[in-house]
Protein backbone atom coordinates (compact mmCIF):
# COMPACT_ATOMS: atom_id res chain seq x y z
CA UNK A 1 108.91 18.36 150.57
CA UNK A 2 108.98 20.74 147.81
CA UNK A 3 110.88 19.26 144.96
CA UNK A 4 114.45 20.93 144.08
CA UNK A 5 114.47 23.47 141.55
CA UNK A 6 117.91 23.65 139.23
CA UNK A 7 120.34 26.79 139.75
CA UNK A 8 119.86 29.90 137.14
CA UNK A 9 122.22 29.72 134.89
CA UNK A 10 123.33 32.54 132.87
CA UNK A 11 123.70 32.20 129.37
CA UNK A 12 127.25 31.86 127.35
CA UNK A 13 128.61 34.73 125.79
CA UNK A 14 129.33 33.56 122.20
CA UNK A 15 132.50 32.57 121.52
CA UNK A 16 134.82 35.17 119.04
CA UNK A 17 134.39 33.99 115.60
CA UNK A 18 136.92 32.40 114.55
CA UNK A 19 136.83 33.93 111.08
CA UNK A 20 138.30 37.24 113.05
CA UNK A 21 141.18 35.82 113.82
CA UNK A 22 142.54 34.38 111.09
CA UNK A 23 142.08 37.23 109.46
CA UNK A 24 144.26 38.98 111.27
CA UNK A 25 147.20 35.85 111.27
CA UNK A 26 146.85 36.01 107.70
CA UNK A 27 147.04 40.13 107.69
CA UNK A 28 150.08 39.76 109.91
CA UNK A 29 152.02 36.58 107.73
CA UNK A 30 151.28 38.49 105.09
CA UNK A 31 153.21 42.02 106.23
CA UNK A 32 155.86 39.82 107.10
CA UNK A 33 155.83 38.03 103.91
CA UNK A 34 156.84 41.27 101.72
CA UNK A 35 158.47 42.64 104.38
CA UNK A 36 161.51 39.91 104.25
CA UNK A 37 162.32 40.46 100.31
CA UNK A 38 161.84 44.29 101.14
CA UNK A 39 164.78 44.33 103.33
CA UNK A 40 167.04 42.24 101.55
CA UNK A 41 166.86 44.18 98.51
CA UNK A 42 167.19 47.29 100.97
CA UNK A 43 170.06 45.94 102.24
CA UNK A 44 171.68 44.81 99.23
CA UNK A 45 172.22 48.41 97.45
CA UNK A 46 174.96 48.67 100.63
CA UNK A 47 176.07 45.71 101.35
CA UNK A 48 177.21 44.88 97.26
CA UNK A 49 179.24 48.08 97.25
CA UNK A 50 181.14 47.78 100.61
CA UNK A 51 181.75 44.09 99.59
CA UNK A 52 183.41 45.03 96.07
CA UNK A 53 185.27 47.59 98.34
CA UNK A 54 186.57 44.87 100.87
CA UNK A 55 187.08 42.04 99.05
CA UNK A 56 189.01 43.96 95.99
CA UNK A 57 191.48 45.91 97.95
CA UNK A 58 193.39 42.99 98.81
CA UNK A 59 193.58 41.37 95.24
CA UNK A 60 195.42 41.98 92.43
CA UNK A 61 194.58 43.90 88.99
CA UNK A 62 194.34 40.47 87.40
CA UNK A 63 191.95 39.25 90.48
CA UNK A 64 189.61 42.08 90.33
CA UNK A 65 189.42 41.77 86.34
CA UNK A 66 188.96 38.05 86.14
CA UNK A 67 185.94 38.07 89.26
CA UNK A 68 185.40 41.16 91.40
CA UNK A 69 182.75 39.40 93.34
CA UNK A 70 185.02 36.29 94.07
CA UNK A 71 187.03 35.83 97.20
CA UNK A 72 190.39 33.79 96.02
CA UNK A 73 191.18 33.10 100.10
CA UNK A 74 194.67 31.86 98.99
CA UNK A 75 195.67 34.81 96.86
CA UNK A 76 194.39 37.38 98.99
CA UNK A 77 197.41 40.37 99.65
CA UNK A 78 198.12 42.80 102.18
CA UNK A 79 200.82 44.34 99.51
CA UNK A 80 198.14 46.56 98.13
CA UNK A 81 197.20 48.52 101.14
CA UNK A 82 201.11 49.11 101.80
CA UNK A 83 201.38 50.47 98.57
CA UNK A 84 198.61 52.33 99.09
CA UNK A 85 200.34 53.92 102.48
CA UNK A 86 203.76 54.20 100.59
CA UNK A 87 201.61 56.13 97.78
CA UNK A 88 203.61 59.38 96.52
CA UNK A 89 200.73 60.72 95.43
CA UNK A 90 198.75 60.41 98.48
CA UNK A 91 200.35 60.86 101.87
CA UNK A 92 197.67 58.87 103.66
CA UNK A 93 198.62 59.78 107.76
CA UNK A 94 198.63 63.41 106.71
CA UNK A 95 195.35 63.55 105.18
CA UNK A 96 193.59 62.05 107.88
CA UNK A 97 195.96 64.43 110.41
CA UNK A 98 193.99 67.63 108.46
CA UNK A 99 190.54 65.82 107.92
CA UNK A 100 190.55 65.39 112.06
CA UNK A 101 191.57 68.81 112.51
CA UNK A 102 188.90 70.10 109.83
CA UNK A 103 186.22 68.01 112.29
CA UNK A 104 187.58 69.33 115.91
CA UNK A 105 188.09 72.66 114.62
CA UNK A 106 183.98 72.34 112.69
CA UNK A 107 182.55 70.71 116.00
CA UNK A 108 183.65 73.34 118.29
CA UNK A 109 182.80 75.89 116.55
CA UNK A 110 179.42 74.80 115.84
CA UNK A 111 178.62 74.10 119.36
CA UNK A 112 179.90 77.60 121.04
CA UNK A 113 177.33 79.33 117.82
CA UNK A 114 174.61 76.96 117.54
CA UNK A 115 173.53 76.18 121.25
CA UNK A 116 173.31 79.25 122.69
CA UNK A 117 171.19 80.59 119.71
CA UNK A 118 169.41 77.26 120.32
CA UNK A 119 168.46 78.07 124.17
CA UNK A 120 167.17 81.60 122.93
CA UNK A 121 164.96 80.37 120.34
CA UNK A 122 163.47 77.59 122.68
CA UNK A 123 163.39 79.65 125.08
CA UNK A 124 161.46 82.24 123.80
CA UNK A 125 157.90 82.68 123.90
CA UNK A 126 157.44 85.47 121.11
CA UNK A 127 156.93 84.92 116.83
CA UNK A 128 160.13 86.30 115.79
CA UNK A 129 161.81 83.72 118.08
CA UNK A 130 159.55 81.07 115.44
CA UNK A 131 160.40 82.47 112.63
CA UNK A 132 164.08 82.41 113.44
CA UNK A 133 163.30 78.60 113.87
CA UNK A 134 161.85 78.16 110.69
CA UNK A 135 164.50 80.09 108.94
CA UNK A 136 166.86 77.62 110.43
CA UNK A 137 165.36 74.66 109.88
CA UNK A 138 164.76 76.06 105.97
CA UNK A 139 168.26 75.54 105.56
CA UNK A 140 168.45 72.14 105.87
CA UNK A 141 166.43 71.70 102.90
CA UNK A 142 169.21 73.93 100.78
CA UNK A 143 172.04 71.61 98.95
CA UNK A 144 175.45 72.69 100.01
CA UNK A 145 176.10 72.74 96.35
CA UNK A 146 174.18 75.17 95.49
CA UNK A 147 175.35 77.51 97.94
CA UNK A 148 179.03 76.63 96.77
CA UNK A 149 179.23 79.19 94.09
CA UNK A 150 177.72 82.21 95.75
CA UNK A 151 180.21 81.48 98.70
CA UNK A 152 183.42 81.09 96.34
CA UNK A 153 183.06 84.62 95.25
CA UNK A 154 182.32 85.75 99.33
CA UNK A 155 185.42 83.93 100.18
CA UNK A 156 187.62 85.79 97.29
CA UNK A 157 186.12 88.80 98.59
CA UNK A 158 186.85 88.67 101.80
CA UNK A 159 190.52 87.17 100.71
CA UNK A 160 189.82 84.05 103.04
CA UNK A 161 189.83 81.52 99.46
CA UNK A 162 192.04 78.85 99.71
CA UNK A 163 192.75 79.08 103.56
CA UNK A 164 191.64 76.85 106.13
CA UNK A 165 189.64 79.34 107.55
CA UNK A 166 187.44 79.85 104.98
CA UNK A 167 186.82 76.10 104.50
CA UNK A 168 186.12 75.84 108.47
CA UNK A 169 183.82 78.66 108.47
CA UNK A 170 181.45 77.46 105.46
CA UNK A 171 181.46 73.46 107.10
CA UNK A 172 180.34 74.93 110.06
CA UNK A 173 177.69 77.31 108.55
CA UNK A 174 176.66 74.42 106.82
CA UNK A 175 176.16 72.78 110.32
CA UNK A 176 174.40 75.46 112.06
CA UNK A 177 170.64 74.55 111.18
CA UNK A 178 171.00 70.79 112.05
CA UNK A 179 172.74 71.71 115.61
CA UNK A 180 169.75 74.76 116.21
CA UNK A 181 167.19 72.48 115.17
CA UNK A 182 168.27 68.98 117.50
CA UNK A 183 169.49 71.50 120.03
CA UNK A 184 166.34 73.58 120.29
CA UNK A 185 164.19 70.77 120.28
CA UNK A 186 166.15 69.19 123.01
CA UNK A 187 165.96 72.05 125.42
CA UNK A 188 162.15 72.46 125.20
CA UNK A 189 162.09 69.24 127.24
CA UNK A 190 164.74 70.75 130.00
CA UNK A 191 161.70 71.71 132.23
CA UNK A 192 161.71 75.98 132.50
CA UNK A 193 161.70 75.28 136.90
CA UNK A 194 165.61 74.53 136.47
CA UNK A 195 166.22 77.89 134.91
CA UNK A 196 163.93 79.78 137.44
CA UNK A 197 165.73 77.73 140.47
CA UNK A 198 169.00 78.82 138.93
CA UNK A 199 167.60 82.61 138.87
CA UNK A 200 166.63 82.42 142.45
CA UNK A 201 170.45 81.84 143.38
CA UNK A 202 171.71 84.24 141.79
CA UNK A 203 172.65 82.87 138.55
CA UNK A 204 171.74 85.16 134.71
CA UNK A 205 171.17 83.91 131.43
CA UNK A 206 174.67 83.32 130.49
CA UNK A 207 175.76 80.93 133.69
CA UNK A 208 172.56 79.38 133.52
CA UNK A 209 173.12 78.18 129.95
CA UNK A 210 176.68 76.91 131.07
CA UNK A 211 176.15 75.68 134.23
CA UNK A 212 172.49 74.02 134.22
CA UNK A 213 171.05 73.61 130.98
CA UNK A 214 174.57 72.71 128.84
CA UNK A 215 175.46 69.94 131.50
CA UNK A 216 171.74 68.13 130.26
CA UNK A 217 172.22 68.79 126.60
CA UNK A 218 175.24 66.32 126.79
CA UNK A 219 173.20 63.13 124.46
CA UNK A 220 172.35 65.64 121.61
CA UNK A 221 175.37 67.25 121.43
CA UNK A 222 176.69 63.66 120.92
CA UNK A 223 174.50 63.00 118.39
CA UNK A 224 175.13 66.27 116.53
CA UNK A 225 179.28 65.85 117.18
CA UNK A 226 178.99 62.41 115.15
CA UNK A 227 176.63 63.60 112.87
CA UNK A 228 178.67 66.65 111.83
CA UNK A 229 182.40 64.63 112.10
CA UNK A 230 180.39 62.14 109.44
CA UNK A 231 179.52 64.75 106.93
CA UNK A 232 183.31 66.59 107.42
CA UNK A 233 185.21 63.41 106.82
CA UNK A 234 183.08 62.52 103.88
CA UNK A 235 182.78 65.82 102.20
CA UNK A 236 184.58 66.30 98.80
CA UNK A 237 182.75 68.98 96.75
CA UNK A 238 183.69 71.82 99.25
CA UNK A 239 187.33 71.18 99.99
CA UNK A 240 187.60 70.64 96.28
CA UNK A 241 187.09 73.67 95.11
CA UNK A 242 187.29 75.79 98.42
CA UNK A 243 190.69 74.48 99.38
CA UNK A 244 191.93 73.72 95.89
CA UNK A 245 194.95 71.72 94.72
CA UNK A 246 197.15 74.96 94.76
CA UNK A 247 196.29 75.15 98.96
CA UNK A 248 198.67 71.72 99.26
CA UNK A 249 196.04 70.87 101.66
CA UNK A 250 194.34 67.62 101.23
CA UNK A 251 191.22 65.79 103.06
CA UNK A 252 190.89 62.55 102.83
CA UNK A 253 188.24 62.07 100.15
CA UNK A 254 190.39 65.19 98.21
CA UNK A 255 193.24 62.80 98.69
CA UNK A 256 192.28 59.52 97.06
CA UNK A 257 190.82 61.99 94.19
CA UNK A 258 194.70 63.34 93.85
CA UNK A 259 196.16 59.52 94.57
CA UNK A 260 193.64 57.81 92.07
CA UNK A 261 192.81 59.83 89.11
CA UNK A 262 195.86 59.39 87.00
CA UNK A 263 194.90 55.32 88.06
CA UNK A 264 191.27 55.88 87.15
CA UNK A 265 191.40 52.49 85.04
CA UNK A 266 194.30 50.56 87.70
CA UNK A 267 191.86 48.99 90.17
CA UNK A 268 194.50 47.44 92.29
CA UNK A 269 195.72 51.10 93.65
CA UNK A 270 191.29 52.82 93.59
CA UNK A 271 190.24 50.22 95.55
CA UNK A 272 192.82 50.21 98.50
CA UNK A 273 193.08 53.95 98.43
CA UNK A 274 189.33 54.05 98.59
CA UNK A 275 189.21 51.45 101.47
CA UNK A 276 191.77 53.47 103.76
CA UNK A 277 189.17 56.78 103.26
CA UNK A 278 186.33 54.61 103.93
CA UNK A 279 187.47 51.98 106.92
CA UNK A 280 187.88 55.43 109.80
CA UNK A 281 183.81 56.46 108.92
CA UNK A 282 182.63 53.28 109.00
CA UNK A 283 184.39 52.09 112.35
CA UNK A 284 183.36 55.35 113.58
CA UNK A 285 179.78 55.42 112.62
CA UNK A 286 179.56 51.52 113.94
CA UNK A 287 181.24 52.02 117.55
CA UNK A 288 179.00 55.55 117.85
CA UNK A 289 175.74 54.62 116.44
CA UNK A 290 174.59 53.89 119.99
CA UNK A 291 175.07 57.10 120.68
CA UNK A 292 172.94 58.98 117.85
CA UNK A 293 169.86 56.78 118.90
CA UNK A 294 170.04 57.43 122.67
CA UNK A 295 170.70 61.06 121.86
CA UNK A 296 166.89 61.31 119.86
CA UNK A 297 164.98 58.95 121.47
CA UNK A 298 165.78 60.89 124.80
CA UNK A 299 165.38 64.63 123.20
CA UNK A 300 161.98 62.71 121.98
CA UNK A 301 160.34 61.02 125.29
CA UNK A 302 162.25 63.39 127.92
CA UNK A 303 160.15 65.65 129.87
């Protein structure tokens, strides 16, 4: 009998060095060893400010001189924010009456101008439909201060300085290249089969924009609606100067400049003053946010 021969074996591949890999546990512990202190101090430059602004509008001016970083729990008022609302100087429900007309009246009007010039350009298959683009997007890179002056002596020439309609018409040409460029970008991922189905019934342009494409734009023009309401409520350069003292008119932000700048050294009536401008944004901004993320992450992976 022919004696048994062993099985071939085949040889080991050899195992990963180990070196390898912690290498790359260290690279990783590392990244997450800067990145901790990174976002603290991040973090802090916001949350210090908004807790000097809590905390001190419900002390006293002796509180908020002795420690404005403290919390005295037992001395802590609600007396200043009803002097605040009983402020002479500062009729706080009217204020914010105007500011959220100022951001319907901004919003609207920036929609009906900036989308359909939005479905043109992305639409459009030719340079000057690019260039019209660019020149868009160019001014977001332009300061809205520096256009104030040139647009103060427009204003005076057309007689529309000091009126509400000349403040509404410069916030919303200050939020047409933000609206073309979300809006454009959004459309290029409506697929072009919807508008040619739409043509094939019977449908132009015009009713296709309102009917088919408008419908789908719905998350951006979310996004750009709390984007642009931010930037009204918080403006205080234009209204300033566009609206004026003499105009009676007052924002919110032009407001609390009115209610606090005789006070400028009497914390106990800034702070509360500056807390009731604040508190509306911030809710707003934190119940939305949602919003603003769904509305670019979807104009960025639809399509």
């Amino acid at each position: 009998m022919a004696p048994a021969t062993a099985p071939n074996r085949r040889p080991r591949r050899p195992a990963p060095a180990p070196r390898t890999r912690r290498r790359a546990s260290g690279t990783v512990a590392g990244t997450s060893l800067w990145r901790l202190p990174l976002l603290l101090v991040s973090a802090s430059f916001m949350v210090i400010p908004l807790w000097l602004l809590v905390v001190n509008a419900f002390k006293s001016e002796q509180d908020i001189r002795d420690s404005p970083f403290g919390l005295p729990l037992t001395r802590l008022s609600l007396r200043p924010l009803r002097d605040a609302f009983a402020n002479p100087d500062f009729d706080v429900v009217r204020a914010y009456g105007i500011t959220l007309l100022f951001v319907l009246l901004v919003n609207v009007l920036s929609l009906l101008v900036s989308a359909p010039v939005s479905y043109v350009i992305a639409r459009g298959t030719t340079r000057w439909h690019t260039a019209l683009l660019l020149l868009f997007v160019a001014g977001t890179f332009v300061p809205s201060q520096v256009l104030l002056i040139p647009v103060v002596y427009v204003l005076k020439y057309l007689g529309l300085m000091g009126t509400v309609p000349g403040f509404v018409l410069f916030e919303t040409a200050l939020t047409l290249p933000v609206s073309v460029f979300l809006y454009s970008a959004y459309i290029r991922t409506i697929p072009r089969e919807l508008d040619q189905a739409a043509s094939v019934d019977g449908l132009g342009r015009l009713r296709t924009f309102q009917l088919v494409v408008l419908p789908l734009m719905r998350p951006m023009v979310a996004t750009a609606v709390i984007l642009h309401s931010l930037s009204v409520w918080n403006d205080f350069a234009n209204p300033q100067i566009i609206l004026g003292p003499g105009s009676g008119l007052y924002t919110v932000t032009t407001g609390v400049y009115a209610a606090v700048g005789k006070y400028s050294t009497h914390y106990a009536v800034v702070f509360p003053n500056l807390l009731l401008a604040v508190a509306p944004a911030l809710a707003f901004f934190a119940i939305m946010q949602r919003h603003i993320i769904s509305g670019l992450t979807s104009g960025a992976l639809k399509g």
